[in-house]
Protein backbone atom coordinates (compact mmCIF):
# COMPACT_ATOMS: atom_id res chain seq x y z
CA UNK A 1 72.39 39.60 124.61
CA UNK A 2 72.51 36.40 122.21
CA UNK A 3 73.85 37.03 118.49
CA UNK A 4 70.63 36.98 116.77
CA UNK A 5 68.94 38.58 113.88
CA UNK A 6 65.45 41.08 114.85
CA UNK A 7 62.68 39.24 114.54
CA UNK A 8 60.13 41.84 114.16
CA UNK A 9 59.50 43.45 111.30
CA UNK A 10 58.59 46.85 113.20
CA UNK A 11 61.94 46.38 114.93
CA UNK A 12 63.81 46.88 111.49
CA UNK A 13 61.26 49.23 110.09
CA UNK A 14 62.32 51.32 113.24
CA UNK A 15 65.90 50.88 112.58
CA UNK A 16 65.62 51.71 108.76
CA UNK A 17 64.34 54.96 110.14
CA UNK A 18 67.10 55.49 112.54
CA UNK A 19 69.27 54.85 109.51
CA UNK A 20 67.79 57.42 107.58
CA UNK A 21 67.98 59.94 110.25
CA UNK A 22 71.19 59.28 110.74
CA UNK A 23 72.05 59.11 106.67
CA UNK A 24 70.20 62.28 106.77
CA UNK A 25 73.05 64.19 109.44
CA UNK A 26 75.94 62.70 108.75
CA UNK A 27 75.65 61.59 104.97
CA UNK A 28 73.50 64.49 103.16
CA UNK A 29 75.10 66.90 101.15
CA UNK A 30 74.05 70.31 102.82
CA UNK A 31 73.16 73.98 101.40
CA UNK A 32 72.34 77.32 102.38
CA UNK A 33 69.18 78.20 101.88
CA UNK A 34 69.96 81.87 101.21
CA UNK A 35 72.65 81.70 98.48
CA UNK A 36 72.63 78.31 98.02
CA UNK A 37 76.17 77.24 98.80
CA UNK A 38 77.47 74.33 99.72
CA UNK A 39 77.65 73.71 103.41
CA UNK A 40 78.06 70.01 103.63
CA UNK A 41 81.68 70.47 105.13
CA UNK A 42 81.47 73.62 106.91
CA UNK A 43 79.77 75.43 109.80
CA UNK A 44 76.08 76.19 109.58
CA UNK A 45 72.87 77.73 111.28
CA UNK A 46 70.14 75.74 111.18
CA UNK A 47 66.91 77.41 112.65
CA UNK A 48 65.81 76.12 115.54
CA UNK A 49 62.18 77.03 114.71
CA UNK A 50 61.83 76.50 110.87
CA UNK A 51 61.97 73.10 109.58
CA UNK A 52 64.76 71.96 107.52
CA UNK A 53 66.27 75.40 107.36
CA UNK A 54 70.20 76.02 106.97
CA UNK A 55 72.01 78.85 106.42
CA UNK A 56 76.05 79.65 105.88
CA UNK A 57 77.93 81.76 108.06
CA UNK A 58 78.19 84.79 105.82
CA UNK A 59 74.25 85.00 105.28
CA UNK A 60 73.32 84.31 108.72
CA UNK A 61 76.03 87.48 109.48
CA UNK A 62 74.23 89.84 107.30
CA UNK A 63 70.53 88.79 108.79
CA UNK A 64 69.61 86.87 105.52
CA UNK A 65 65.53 86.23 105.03
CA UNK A 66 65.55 84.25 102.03
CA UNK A 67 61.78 85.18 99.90
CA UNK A 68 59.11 82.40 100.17
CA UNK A 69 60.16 81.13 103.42
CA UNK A 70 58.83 82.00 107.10
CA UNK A 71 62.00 82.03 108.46
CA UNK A 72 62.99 85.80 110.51
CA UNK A 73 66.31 86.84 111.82
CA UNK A 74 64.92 86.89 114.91
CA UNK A 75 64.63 83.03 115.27
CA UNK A 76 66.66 81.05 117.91
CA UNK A 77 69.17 79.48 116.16
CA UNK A 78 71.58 76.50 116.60
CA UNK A 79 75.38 76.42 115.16
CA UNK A 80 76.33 72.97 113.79
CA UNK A 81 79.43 71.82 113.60
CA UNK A 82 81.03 68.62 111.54
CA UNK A 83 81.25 66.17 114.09
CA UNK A 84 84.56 64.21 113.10
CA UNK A 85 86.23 65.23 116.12
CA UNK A 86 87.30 62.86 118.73
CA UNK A 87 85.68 62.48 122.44
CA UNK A 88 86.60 59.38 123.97
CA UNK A 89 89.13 57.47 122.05
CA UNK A 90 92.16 58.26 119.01
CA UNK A 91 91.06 57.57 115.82
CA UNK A 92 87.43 57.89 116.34
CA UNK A 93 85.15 60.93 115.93
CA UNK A 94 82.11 61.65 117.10
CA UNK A 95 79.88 60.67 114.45
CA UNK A 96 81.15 57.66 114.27
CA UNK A 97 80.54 56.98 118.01
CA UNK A 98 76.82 57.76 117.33
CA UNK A 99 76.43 55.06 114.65
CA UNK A 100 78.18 52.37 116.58
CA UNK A 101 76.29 52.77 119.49
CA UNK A 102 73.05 53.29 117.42
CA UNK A 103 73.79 50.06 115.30
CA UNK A 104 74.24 47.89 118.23
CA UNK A 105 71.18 49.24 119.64
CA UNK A 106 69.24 47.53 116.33
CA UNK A 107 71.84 44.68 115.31
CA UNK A 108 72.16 43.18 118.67
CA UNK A 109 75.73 43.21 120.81
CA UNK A 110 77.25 40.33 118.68
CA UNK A 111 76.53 41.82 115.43
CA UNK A 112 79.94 42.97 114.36
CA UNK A 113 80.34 42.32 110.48
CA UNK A 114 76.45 44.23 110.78
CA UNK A 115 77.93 46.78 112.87
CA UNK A 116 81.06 47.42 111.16
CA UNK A 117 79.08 47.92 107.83
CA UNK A 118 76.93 50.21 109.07
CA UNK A 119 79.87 52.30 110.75
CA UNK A 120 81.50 52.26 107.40
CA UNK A 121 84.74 53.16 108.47
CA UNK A 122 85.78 50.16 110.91
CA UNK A 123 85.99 46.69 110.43
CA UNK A 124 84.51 44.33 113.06
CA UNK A 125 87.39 43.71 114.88
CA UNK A 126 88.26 47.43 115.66
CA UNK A 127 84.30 47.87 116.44
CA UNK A 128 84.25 45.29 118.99
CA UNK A 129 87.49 46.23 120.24
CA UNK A 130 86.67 49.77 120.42
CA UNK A 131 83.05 48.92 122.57
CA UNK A 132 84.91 46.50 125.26
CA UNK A 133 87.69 48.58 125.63
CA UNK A 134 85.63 52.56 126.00
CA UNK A 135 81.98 51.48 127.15
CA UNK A 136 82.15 48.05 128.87
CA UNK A 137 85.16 48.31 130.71
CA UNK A 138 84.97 51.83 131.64
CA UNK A 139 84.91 53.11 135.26
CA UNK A 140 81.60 54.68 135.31
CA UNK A 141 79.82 51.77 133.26
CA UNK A 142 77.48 51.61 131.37
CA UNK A 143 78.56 54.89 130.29
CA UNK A 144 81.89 55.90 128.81
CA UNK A 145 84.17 57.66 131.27
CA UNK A 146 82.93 61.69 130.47
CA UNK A 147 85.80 63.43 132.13
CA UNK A 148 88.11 63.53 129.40
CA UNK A 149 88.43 67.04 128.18
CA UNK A 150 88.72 67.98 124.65
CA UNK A 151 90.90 70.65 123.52
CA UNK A 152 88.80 72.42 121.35
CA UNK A 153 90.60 75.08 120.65
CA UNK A 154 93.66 72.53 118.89
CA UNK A 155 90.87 70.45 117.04
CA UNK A 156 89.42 73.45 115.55
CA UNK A 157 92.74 74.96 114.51
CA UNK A 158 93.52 71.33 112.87
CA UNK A 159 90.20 71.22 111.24
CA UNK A 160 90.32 74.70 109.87
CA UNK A 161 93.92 73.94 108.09
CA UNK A 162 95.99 77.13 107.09
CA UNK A 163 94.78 80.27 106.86
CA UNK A 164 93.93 81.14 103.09
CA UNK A 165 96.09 84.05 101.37
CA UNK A 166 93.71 86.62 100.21
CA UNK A 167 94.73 88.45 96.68
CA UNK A 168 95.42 91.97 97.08
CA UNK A 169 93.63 94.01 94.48
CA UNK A 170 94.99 96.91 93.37
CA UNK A 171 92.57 100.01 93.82
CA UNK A 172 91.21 101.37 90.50
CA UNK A 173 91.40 104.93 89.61
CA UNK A 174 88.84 106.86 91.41
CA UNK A 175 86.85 109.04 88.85
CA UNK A 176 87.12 112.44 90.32
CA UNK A 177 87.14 115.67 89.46
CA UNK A 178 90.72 116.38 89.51
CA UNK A 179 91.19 113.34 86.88
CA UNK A 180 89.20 115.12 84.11
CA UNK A 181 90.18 118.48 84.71
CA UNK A 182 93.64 117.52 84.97
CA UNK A 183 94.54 114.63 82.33
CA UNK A 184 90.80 114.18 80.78
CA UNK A 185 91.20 110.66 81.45
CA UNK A 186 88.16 108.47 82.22
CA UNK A 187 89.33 105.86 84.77
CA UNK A 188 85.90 103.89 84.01
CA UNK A 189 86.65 103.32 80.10
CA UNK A 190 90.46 103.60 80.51
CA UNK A 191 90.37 106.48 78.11
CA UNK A 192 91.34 110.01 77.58
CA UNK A 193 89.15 112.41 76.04
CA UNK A 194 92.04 113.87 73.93
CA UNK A 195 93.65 110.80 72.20
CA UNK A 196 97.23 110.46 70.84
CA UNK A 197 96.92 111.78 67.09
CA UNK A 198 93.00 112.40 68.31
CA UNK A 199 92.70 113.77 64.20
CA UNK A 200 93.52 110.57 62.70
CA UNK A 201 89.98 109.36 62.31
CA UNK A 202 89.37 112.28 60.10
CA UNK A 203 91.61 111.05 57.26
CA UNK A 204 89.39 107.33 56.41
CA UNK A 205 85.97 108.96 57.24
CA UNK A 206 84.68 109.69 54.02
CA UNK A 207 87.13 106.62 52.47
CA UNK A 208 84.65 104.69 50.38
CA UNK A 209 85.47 100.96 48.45
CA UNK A 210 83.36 100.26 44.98
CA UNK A 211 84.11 97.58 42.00
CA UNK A 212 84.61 100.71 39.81
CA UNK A 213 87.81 101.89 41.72
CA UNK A 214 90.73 101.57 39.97
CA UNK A 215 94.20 99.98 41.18
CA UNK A 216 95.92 103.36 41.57
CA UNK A 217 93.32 104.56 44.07
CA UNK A 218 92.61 101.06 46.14
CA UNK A 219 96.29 101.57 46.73
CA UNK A 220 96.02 105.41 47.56
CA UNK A 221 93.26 104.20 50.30
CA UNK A 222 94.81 100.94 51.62
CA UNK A 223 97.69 103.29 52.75
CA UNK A 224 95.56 105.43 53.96
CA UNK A 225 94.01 102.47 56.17
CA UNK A 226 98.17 101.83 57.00
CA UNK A 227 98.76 105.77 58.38
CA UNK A 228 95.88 104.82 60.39
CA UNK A 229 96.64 101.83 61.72
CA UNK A 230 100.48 102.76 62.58
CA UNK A 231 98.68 106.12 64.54
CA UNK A 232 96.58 103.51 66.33
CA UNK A 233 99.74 101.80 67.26
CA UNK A 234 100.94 104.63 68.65
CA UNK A 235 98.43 105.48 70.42
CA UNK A 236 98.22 101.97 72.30
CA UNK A 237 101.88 101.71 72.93
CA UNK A 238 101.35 105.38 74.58
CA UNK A 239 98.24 104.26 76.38
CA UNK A 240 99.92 101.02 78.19
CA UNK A 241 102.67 103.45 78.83
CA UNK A 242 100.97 105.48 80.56
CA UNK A 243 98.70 102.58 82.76
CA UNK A 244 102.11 100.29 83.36
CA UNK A 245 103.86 103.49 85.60
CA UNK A 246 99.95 104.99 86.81
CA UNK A 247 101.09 108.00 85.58
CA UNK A 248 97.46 109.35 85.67
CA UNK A 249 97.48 109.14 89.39
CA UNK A 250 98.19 112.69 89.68
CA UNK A 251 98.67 112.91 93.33
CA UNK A 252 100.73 109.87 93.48
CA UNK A 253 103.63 111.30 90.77
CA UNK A 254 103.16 114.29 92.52
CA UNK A 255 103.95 113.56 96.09
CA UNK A 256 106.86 111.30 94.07
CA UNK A 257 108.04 114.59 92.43
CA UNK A 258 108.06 116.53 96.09
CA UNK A 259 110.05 113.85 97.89
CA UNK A 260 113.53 114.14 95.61
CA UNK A 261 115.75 116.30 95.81
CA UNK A 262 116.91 118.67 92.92
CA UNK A 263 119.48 117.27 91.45
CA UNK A 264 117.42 114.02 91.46
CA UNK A 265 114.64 115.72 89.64
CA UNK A 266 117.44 117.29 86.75
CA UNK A 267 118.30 113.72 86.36
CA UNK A 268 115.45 112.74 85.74
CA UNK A 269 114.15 115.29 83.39
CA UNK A 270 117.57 114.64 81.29
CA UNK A 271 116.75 110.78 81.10
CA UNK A 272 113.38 110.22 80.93
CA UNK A 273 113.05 109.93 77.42
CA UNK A 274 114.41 106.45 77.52
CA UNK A 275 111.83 105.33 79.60
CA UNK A 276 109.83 104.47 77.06
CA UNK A 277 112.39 101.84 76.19
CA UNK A 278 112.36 99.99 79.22
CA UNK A 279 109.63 98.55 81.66
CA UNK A 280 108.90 100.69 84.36
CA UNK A 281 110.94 98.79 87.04
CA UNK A 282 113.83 98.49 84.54
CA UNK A 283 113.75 102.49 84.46
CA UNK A 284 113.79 102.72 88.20
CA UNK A 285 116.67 100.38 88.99
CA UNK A 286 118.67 102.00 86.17
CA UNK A 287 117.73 105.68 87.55
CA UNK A 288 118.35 104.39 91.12
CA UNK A 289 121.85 102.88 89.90
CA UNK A 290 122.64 106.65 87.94
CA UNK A 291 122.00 107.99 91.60
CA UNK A 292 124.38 105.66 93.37
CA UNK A 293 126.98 106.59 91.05
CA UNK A 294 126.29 110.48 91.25
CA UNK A 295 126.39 110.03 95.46
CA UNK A 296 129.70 108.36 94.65
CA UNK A 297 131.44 110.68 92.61
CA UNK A 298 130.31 113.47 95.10
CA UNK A 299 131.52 112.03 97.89
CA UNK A 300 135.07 110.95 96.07
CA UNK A 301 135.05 114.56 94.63
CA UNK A 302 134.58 116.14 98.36
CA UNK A 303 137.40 113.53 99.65
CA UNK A 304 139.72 114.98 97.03
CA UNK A 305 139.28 118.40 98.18
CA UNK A 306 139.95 117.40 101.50
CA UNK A 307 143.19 115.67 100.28
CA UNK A 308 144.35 119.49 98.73
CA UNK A 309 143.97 120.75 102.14
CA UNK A 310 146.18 118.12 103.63
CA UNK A 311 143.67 116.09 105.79
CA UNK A 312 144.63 112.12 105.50
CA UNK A 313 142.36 110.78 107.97
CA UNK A 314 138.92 110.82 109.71
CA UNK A 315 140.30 112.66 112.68
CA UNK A 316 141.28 115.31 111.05
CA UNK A 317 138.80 116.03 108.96
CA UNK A 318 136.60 116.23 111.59
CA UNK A 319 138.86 118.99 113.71
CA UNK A 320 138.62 120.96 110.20
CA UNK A 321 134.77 120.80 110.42
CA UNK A 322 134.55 121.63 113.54
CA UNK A 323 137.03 124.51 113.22
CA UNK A 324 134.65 125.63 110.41
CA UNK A 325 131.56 125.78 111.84
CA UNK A 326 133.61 127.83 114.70
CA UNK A 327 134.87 129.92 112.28
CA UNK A 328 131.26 130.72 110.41
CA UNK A 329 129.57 131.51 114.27
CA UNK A 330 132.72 133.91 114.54
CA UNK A 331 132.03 135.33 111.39
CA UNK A 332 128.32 135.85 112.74
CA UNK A 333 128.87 137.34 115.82
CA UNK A 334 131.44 139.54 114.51
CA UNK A 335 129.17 140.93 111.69
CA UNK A 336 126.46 141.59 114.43
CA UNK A 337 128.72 143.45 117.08
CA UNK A 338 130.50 145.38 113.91
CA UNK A 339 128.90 145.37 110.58
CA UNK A 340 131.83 147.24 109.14
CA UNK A 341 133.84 144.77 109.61
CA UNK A 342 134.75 141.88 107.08
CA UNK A 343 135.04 138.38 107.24
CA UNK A 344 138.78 136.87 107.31
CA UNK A 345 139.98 134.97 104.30
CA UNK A 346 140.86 131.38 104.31
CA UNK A 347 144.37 129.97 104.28
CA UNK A 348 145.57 127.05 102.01
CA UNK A 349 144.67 124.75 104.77
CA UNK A 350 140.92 125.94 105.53
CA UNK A 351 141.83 127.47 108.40
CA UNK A 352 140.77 131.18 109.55
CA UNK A 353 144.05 133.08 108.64
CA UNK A 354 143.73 135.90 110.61
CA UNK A 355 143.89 133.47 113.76
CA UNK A 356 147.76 133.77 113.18
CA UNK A 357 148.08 136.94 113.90
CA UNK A 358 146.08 137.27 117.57
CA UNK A 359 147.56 138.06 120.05
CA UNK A 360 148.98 135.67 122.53
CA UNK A 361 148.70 135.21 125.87
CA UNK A 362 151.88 138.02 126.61
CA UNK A 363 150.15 140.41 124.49
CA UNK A 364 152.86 139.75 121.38
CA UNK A 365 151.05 138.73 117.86
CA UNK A 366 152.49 135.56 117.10
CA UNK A 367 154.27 135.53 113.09
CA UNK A 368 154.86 132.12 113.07
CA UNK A 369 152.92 129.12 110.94
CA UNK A 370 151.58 127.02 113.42
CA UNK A 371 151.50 123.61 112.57
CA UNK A 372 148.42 121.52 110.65
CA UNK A 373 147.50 120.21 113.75
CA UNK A 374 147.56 123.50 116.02
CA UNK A 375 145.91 125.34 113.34
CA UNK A 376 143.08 122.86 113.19
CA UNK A 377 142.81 122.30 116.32
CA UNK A 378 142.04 126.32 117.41
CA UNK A 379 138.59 126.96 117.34
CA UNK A 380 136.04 129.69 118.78
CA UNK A 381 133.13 129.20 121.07
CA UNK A 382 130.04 131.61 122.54
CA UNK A 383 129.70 132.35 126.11
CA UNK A 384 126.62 134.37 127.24
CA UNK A 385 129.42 137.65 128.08
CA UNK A 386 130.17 137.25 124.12
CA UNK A 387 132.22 135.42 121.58
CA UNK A 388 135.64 134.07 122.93
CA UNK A 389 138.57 132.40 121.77
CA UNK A 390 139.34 128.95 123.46
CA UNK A 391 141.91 129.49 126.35
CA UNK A 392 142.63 132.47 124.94
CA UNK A 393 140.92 135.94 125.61
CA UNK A 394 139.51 138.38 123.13
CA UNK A 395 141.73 140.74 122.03
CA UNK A 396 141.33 143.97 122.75
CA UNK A 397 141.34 145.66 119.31
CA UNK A 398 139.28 145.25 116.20
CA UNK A 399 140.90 142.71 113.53
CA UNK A 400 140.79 143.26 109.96
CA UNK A 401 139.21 140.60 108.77
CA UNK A 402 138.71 140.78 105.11
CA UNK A 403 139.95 142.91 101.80
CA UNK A 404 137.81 145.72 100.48
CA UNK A 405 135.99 144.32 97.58
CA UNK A 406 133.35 141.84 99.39
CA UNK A 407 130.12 142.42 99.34
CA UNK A 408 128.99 144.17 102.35
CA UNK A 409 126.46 141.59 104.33
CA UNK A 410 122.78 142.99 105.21
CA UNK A 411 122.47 144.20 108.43
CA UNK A 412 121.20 141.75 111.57
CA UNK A 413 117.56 142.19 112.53
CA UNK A 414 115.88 143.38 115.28
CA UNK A 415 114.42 140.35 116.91
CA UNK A 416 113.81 141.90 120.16
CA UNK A 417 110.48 142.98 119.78
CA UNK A 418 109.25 139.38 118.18
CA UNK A 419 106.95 136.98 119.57
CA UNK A 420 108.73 134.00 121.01
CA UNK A 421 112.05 135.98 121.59
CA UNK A 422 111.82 135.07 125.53
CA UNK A 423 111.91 131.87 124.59
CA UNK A 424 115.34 131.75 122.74
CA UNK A 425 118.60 131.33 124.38
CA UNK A 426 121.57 133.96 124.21
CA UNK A 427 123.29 131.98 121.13
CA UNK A 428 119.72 131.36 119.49
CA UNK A 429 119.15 134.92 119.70
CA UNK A 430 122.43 135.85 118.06
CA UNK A 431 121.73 133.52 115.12
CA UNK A 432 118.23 134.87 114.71
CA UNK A 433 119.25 137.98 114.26
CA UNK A 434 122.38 137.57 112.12
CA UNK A 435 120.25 135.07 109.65
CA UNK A 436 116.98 137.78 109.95
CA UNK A 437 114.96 134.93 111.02
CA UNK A 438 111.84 135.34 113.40
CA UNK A 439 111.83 133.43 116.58
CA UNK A 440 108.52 131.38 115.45
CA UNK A 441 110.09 130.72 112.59
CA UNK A 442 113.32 129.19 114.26
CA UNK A 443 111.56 127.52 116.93
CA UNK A 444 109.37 125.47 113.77
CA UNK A 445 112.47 124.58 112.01
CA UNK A 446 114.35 123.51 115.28
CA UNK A 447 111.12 121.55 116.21
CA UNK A 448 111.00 120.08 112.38
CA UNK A 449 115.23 118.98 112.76
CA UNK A 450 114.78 117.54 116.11
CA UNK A 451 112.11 115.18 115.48
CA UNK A 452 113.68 114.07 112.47
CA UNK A 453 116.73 112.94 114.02
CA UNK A 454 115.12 111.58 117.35
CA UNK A 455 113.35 109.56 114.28
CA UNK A 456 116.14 108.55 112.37
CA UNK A 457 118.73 108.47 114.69
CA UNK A 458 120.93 110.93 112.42
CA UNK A 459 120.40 113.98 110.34
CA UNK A 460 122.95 114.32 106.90
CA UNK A 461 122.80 118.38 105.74
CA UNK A 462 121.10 117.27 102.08
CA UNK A 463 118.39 115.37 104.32
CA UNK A 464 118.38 119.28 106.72
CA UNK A 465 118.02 121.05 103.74
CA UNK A 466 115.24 118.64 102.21
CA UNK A 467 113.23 119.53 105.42
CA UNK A 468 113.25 122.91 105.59
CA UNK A 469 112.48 125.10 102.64
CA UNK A 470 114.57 128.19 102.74
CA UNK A 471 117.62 129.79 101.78
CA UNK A 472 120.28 126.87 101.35
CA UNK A 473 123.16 128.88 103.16
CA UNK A 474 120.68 129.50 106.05
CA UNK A 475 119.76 126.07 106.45
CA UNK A 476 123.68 125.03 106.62
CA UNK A 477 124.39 127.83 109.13
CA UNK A 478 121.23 126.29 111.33
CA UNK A 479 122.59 122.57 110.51
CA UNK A 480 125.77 123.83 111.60
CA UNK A 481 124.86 125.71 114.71
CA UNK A 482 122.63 122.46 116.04
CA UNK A 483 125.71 120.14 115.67
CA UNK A 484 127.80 122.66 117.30
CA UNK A 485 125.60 122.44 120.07
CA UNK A 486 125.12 118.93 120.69
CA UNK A 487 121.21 118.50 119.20
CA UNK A 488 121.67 116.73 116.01
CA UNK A 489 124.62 114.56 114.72
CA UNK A 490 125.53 112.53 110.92
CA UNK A 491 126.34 109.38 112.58
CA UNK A 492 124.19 107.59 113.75
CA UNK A 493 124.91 106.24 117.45
């Protein structure tokens, strides 16, 4: 085609047309006509049966029909997209594909300052490059080669940009029932109905200024004004108090309350007056620090004790646990098979000290001190005939086990008769009955322990007793009796 200007005038009229149509998809600002938005840069619907119609994404999602138009949500509907994507070649998007190839059509083949312009974001010599290169010397010309694929998935992702952080928003204060009755506070106004100093409004109501008052009583009623203002200092101070730590979510502070233990809670009732001189997460680090040091001191203080006894390493003071919990099921089954009877004091060392004067294996009581080690070392254990001694068997006699004086421990309950006994073992049943515990109730605590620590992975006794909401010396015999048997441990493994 020869590099020539159109000669008709209809020719250009038709191309200022194309123009416009084009000007009119790829340069015109776009809205929705629902809300109004801007759309110019994003996805839209346009109605494929109303004329000039657009919508955004979020009103076409919610079935939008704008007032004073004919359009329905029932319409058939097209999604447009931004074209600025490539298709054939880097560094050229579709759009501006269309307007090269539809300003050669009108300019003529040679045109390429024309062209260029009109393509806006080329010069001439990437233009005519760009045509020879993806439409002339294609394979499949006249056409550009059409099998590329487009990875549309990558080009939206790049288009779309990173995802936007939404704000959280913290949820207000619901206005229930429970708030009024319980704090009178009105979430809505941010108010209570009973006030710090609520009388302090009573004192400047009937407080009057005239041009006959004299200097003595302006004074008299400007410090009246300066009570009033100090009370509604206080009152503020109190207020933002009170909002900063959401103290009037009831429900919240209490489920707070019900999840620390005892002497947590004396702590805090000792120290929380100086809250009030501290933000609220100063409070909680400094309360959280107070606890540290308390869990130190406790653990230092038990340490020490285990120093008195003579235990200087880990090893042994786990034989001395050990030998304690053996000692305590002894103490058990001996109260059950002889409630007369009395437990045996403990030695210096911790250790049962009635165990040195069994029998031994000849039938002679053995006198002698055994060493730390032996004596730590000997231990009890339950076998479905009864309680026995380890490699050693049960003596024949009763053993005096404790002097007159103690208080004589209630008798074991009758558990046979109680639903779920069947389903205890020997041992289970022993402890039952020496703790007066009903089989439900042990099989709910052992279900409560066991989950916790197939949870956690280990189970301390404060966390036990935190659980379960009985007697504290039951709830370390039942901790006790569960490590002895192998279901629950303090390490972690």
């Amino acid at each position: 085609m020869p590099d020539q200007e159109p000669p008709a005038n209809d020719r250009k009229r038709k191309f200022e047309d194309d123009v416009t149509q084009l000007e009119e998809e790829f340069g015109q600002s776009y809205h929705c006509n629902g809300c109004t938005k801007d759309i110019t840069n994003l996805v839209r619907i346009r109605c494929a049966e109303c004329t000039d119609f657009d919508l955004c994404v979020t009103c076409f999602s919610t079935g939008a029909e704008p007032l004073n138009t004919s359009h329905r949500n029932s319409h058939s509907y097209r999604v447009m997209e931004m074209l600025d994507f490539e298709i054939f070649d880097d560094g050229w998007g579709a759009d501006e594909e269309l307007k090269l190839v539809t300003a050669i059509e009108h300019y003529g083949l040679g045109n390429w300052e024309q062209v260029a312009e009109q393509v806006g974001s080329k010069n001439r010599v990437e233009c005519a490059e760009h045509y020879h290169r993806v439409y002339i010397n294609s394979d499949s010309f006249p056409i550009p080669d059409m099998t590329r694929r487009i990875d549309r998935n990558r080009r939206l992702a790049s288009n779309r940009g990173p995802p936007r952080k939404i704000p959280k928003h913290e949820r207000p204060p619901v206005s229930q029932p429970a708030c009024h009755e319980i704090h009178g506070y009105m979430p809505g106004r941010r108010e209570f109905e009973l006030e710090c100093d609520n009388e302090a409004e009573l004192m400047i109501k009937d407080i009057e200024f005239s041009d006959n008052d004299p200097p003595e009583e302006i004074e008299l009623k400007m410090a009246m004004f300066g009570m009033y203002n100090a009370a509604l200092d206080r009152r503020s101070e109190r207020k933002k108090f009170v909002h900063d730590r959401a103290i009037v979510d009831f429900k919240k502070v209490q489920q707070t309350e019900k999840k620390r233990y005892k002497e947590e809670k004396e702590l805090y009732q000792k120290l929380r007056v100086f809250a009030k001189m501290q933000t609220g997460p100063d409070f909680e680090e400094f309360m959280e620090g107070l606890l540290a040091e308390a869990k130190i001191r406790e653990e230092i203080a038990r340490l020490q004790e285990y120093r008195r006894m003579g235990l200087r390493n880990r090893s042994e003071i786990d034989v001395y646990e050990r030998d304690k919990r053996d000692r305590e099921i002894y103490k058990s089954h001996h109260h059950f098979s002889t409630p007369r009877s009395r437990a045996p004091p403990l030695s210096s060392r911790g250790t049962p000290a009635s165990l040195s004067s069994l029998p031994s294996l000849n039938g002679t009581p053995s006198n002698s001190n055994p060493p730390p080690q032996a004596a730590l070392s000997s231990s009890l254990s339950l076998s479905q005939d009864g309680l026995q001694m380890r490699h050693t068997p049960p003596p024949s006699s009763a053993i005096a086990l404790a002097p007159s004086g103690v208080r004589k421990p209630a008798a074991p309950l009758d558990i046979t008769a109680s639903d779920g006994f069947d389903l205890l073992t020997h041992n289970e049943r022993l402890l039952c009955a020496n703790l007066r515990l009903l089989p439900r109730a042990y099989i709910q605590i052992k279900e409560t322990i066991l989950r916790e620590y197939a949870k956690n992975g280990s189970l301390r006794r404060r966390e036990c007793r935190s659980l379960i909401k009985i007697d504290v010396n039951k709830t370390s015999r039942l901790y006790d009796f569960f490590v002895e048997m192998g279901w629950v441990s303090a390490r972690k493994k």
